[in-house]
Protein backbone atom coordinates (compact mmCIF):
# COMPACT_ATOMS: atom_id res chain seq x y z
CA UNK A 1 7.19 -14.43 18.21
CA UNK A 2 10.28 -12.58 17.43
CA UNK A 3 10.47 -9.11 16.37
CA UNK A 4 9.17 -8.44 12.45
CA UNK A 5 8.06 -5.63 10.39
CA UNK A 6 4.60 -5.96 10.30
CA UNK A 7 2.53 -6.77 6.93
CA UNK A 8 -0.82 -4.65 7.94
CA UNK A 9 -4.23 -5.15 6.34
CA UNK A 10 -7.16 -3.48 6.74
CA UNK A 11 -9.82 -5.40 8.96
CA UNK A 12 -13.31 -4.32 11.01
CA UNK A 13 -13.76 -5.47 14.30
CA UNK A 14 -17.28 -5.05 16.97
CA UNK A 15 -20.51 -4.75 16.32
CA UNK A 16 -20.14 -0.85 14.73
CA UNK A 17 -17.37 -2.06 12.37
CA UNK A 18 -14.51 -0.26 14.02
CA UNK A 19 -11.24 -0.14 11.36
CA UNK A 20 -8.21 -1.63 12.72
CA UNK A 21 -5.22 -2.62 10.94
CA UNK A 22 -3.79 -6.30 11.60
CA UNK A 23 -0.17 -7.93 10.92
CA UNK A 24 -1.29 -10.97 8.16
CA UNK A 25 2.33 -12.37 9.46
CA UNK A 26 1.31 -15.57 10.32
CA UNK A 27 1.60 -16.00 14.38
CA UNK A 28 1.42 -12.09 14.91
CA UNK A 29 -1.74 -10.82 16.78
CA UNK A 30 -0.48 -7.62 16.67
CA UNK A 31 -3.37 -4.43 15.69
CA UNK A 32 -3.58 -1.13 15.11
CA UNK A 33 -6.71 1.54 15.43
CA UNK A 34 -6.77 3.24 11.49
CA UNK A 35 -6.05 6.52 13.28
CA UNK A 36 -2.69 5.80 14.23
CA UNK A 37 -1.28 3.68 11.02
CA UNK A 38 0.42 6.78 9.30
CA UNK A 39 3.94 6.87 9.67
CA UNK A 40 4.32 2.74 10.61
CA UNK A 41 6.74 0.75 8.97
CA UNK A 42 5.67 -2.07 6.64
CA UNK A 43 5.85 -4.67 4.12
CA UNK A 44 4.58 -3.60 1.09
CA UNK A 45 1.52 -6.21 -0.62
CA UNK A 46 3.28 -6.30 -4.26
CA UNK A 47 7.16 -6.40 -3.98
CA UNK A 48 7.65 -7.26 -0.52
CA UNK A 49 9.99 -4.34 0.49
CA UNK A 50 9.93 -2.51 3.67
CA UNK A 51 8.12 1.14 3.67
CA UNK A 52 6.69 4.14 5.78
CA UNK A 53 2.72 4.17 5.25
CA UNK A 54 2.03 8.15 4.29
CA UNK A 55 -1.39 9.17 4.23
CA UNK A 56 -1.97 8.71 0.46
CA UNK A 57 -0.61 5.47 1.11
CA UNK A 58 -3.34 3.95 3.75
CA UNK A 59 -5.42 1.02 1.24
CA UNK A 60 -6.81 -1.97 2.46
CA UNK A 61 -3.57 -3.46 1.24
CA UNK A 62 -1.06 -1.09 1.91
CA UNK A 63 1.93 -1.15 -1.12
CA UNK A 64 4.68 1.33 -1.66
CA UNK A 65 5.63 4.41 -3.48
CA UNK A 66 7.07 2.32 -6.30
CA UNK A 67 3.91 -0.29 -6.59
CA UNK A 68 1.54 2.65 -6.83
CA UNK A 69 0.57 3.77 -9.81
CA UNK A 70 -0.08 7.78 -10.00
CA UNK A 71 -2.72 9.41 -12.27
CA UNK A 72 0.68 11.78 -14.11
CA UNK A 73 2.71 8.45 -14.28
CA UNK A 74 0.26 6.74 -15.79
CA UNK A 75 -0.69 9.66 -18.37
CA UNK A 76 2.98 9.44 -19.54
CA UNK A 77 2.65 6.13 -20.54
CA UNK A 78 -0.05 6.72 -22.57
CA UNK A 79 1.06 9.08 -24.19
CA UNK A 80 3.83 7.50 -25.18
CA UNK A 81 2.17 4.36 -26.34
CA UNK A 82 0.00 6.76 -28.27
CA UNK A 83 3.39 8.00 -30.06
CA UNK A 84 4.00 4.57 -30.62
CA UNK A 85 0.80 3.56 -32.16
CA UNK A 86 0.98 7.09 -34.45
CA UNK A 87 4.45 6.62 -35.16
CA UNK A 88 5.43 10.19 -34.35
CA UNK A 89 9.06 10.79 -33.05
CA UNK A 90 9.84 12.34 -29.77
């Protein structure tokens, strides 16, 4: 197979359920041990884009910076849907 970002997933393998990560690529048999997928390039799950996996970023589905939704971004927006709902300006 030729050369390719991989797309990793999250998968368990052996009797003790060791974590590995796996390329869903179709044809790829390339893995991973879950200690060493920090700092691997990707395909994000939910726009498709290439990315570096951080540690806040390892999910069973690993998605970007941009398809993750943080706790203060998502705050803002309801606040602001609050405004909305209130009709207060600002």
């Amino acid at each position: 197979m030729k050369e390719h970002t991989h797309k990793y997933v999250r998968a368990r393998i052996g009797k003790n359920k060791y974590i590995i990560y796996r390329c869903a690529v179709p044809g790829c048999t390339h893995f991973i041990g879950s200690e060493f997928i920090a700092g691997r390039k990707s395909i994000c799950w939910r726009c498709g884009k290439e990315f570096f996996i951080t540690e806040d970023l390892i999910r069973k589905k690993p998605h970007c910076n941009e398809c993750t939704r943080r706790k203060d971004k998502l705050g803002e927006l309801t606040d602001r849907f609050i405004k909305v709902l209130t009709g207060e300006q600002g």
